[in-house]
N, C-alpha and C. Protein backbone atom coordinates (compact mmCIF):
# COMPACT_ATOMS: atom_id res chain seq x y z
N UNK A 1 17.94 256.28 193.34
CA UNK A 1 18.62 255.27 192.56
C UNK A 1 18.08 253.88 192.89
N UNK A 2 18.10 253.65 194.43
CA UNK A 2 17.44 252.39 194.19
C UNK A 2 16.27 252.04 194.07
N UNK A 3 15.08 253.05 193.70
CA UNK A 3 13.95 253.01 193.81
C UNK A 3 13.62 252.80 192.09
N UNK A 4 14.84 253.13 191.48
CA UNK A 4 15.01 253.38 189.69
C UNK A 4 15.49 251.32 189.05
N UNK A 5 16.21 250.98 190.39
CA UNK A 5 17.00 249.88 190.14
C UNK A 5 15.58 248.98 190.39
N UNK A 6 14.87 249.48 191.70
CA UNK A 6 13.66 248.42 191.93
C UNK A 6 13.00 248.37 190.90
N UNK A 7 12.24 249.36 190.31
CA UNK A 7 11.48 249.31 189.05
C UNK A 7 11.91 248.33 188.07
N UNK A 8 12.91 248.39 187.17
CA UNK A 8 13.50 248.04 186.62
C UNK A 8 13.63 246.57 186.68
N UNK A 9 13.92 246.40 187.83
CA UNK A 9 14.34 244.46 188.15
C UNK A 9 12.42 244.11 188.08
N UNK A 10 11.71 244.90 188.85
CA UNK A 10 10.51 244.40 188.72
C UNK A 10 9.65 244.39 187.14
N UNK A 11 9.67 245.21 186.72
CA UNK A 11 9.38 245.78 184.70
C UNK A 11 10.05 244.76 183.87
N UNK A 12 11.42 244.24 184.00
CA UNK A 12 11.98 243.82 183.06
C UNK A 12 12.54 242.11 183.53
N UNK A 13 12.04 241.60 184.64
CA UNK A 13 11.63 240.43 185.59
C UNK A 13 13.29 239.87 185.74
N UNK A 14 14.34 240.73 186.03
CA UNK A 14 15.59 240.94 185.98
C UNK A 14 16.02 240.57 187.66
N UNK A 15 17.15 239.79 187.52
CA UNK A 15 17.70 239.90 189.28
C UNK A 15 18.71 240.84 188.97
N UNK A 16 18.68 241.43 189.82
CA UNK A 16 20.23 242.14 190.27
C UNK A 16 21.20 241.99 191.19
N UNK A 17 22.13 242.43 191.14
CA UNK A 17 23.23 241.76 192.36
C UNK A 17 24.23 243.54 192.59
N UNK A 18 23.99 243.69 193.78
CA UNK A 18 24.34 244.93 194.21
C UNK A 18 25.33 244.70 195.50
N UNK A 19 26.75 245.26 195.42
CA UNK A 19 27.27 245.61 196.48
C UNK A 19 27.28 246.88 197.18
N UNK A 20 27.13 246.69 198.79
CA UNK A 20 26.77 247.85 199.26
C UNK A 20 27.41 247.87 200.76
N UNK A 21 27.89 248.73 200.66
CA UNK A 21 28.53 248.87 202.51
C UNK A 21 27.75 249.61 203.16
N UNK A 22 26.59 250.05 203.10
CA UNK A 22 25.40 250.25 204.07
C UNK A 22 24.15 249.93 202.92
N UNK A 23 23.20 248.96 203.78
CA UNK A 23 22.06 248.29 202.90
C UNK A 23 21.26 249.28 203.42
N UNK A 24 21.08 249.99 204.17
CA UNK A 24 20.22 251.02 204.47
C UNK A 24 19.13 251.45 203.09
N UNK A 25 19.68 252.71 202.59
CA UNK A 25 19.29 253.01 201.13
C UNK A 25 18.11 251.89 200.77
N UNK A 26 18.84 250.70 200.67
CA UNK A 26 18.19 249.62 199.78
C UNK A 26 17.54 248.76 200.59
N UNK A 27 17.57 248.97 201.92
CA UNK A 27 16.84 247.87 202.84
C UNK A 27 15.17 247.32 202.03
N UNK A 28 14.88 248.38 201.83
CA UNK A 28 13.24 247.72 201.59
C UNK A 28 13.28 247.03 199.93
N UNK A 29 13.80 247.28 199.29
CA UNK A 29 13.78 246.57 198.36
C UNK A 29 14.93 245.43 198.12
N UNK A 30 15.13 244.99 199.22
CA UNK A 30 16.47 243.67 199.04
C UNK A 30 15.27 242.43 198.74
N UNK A 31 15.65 241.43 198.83
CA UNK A 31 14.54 240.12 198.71
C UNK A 31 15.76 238.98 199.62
N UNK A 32 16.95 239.16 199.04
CA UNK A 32 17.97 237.91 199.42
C UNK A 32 19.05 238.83 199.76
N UNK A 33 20.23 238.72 200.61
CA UNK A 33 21.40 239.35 201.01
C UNK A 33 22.87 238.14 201.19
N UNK A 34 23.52 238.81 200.76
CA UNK A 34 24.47 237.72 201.01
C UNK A 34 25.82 238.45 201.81
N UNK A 35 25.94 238.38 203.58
CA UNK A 35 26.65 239.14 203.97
C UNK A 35 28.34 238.51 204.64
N UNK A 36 29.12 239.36 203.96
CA UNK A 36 30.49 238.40 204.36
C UNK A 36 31.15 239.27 205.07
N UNK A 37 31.86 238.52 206.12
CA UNK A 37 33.02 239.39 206.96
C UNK A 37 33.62 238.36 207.62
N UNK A 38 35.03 238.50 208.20
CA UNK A 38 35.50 237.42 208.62
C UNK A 38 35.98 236.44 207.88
N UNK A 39 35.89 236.27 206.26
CA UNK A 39 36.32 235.05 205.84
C UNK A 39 34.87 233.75 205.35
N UNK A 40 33.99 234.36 206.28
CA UNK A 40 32.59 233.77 206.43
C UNK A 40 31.44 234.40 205.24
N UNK A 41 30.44 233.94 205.09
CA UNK A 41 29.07 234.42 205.05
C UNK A 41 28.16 234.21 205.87
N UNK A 42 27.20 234.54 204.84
CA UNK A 42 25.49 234.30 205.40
C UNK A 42 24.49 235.02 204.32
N UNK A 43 23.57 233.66 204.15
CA UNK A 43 22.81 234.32 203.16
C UNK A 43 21.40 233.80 203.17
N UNK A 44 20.48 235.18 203.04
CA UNK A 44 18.94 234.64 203.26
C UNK A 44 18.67 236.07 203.24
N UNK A 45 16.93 235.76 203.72
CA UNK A 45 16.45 237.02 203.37
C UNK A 45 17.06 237.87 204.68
N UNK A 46 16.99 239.37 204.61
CA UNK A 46 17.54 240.45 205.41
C UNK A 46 17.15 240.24 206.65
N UNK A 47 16.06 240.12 207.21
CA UNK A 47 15.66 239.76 208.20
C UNK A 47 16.39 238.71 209.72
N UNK A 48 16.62 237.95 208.46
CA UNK A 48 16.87 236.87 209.05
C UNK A 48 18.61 236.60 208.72
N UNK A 49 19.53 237.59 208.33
CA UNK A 49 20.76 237.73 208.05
C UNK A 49 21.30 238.42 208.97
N UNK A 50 20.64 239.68 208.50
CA UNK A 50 21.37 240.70 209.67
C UNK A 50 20.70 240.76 210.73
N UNK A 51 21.33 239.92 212.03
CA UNK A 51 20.92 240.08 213.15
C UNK A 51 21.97 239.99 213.92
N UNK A 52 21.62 240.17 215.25
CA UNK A 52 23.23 239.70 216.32
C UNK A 52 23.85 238.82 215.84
N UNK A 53 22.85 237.71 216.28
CA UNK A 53 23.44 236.47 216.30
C UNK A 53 24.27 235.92 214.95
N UNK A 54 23.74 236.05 213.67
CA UNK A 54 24.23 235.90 212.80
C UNK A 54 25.58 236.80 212.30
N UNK A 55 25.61 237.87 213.18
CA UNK A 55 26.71 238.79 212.69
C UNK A 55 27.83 238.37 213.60
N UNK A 56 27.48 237.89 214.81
CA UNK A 56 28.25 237.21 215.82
C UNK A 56 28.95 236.71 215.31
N UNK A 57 28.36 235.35 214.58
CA UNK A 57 29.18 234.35 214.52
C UNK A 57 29.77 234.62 213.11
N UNK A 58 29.97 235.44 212.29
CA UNK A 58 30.31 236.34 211.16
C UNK A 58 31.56 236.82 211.75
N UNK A 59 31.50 237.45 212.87
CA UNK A 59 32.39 238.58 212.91
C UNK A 59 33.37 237.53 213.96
N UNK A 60 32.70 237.17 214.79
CA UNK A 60 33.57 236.04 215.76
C UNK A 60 33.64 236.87 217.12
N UNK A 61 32.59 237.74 217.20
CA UNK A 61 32.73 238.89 218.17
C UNK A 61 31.20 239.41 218.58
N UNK A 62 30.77 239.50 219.74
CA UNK A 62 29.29 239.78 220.16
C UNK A 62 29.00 241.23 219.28
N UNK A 63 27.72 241.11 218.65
CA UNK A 63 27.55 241.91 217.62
C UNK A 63 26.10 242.29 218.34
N UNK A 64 25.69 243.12 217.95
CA UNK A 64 24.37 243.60 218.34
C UNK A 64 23.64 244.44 217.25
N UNK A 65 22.25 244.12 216.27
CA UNK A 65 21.92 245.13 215.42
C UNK A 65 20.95 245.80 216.19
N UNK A 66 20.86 247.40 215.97
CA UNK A 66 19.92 248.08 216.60
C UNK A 66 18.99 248.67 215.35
N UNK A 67 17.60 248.87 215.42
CA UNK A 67 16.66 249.06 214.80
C UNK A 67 16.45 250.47 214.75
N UNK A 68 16.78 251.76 214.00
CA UNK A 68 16.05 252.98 214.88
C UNK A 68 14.50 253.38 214.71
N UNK A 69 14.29 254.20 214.88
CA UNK A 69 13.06 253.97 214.78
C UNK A 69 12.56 254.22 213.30
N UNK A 70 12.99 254.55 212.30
CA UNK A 70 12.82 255.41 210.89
C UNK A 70 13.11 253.72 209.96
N UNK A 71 13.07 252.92 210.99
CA UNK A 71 13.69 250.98 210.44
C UNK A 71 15.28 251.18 209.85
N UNK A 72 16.20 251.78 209.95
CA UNK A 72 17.53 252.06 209.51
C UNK A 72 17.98 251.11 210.80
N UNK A 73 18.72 250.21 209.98
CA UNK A 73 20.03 249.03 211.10
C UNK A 73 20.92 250.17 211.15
N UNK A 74 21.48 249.31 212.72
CA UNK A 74 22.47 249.97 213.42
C UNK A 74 23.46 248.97 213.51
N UNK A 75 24.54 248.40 213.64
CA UNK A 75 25.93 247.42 213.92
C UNK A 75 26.41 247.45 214.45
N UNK A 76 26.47 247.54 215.77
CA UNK A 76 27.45 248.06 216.73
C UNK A 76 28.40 246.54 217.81
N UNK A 77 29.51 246.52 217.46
CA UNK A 77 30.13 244.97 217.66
C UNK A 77 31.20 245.83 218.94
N UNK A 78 31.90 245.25 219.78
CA UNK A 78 32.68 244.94 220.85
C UNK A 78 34.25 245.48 219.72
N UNK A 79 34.58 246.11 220.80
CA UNK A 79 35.65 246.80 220.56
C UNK A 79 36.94 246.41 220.03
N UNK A 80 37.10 245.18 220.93
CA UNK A 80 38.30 243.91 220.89
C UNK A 80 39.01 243.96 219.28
N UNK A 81 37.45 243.41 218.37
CA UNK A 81 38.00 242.94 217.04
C UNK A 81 38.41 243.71 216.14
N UNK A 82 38.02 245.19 216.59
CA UNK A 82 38.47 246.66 215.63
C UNK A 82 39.81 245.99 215.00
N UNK A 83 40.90 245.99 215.73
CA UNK A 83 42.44 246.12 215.64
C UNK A 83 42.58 244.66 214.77
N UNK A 84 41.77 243.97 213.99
CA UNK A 84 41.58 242.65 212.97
C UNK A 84 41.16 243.70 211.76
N UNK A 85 40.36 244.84 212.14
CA UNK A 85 39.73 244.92 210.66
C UNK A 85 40.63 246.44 210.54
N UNK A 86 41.90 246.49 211.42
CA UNK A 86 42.26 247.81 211.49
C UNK A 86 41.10 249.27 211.75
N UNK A 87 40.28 249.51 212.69
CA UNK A 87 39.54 250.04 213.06
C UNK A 87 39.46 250.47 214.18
N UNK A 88 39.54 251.82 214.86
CA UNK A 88 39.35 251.86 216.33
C UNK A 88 38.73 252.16 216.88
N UNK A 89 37.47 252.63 216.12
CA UNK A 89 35.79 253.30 216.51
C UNK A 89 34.87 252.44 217.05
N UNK A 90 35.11 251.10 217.18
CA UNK A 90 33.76 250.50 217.95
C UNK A 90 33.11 249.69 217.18
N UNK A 91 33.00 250.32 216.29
CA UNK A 91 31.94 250.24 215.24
C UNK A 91 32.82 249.20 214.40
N UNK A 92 31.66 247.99 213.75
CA UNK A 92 31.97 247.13 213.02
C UNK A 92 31.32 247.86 211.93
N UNK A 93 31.87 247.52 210.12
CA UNK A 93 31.18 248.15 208.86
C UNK A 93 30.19 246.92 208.14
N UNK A 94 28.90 247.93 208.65
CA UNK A 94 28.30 246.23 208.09
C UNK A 94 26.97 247.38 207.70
N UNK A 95 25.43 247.06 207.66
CA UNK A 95 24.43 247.88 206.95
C UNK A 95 24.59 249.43 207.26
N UNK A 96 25.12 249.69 208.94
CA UNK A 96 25.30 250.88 208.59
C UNK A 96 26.21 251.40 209.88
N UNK A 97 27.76 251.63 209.28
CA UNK A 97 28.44 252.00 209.91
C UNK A 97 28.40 253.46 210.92
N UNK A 98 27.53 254.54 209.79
CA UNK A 98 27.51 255.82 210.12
C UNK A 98 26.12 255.67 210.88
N UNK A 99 25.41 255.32 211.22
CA UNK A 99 24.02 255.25 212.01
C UNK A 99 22.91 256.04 211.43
């Protein structure tokens, strides 16, 4: 699907605007991201969005993205803020909750 959506925006010189609770799938074909949690954003290219630091200060809570090796983000934030987003797994929901 998103390889159908890339074509498409590229063929028909179209932006698109996609919501997604794991950018995984779509990582390689994003260009711009616009990521909100907390009340907050952040917006720029992927790279330079989803990272700790930027998810840090997003989430209001030490965030850490992990890379695996296949390039799939990982999100893994401090436990504390679960019980804000009603959550008790650890895990903050951001490119990719399920790993």
């Amino acid at each position: 699907m998103a390889a159908l959506i890339a074509r498409i925006r590229r063929d028909e010189g179209v932006t698109v605007v996609m919501v997604a609770h794991d950018v995984n799938p779509i990582l390689r074909h994003l260009d711009r991201v616009v990521y909100l949690a907390g009340g907050r954003a952040a917006i720029g290219r992927p790279a330079d969005v989803i990272t700790g630091p930027q998810l840090s200060r997003l989430y209001g809570t030490s965030v850490e993205v992990l890379t695996t090796s296949d390039g799939r983000l990982v999100v893994v934030g401090s436990a504390e803020r679960d019980s804000v987003h009603g959550h008790g797994s650890g895990a903050l929901h951001g490119p990719s909750a399920r790993g």
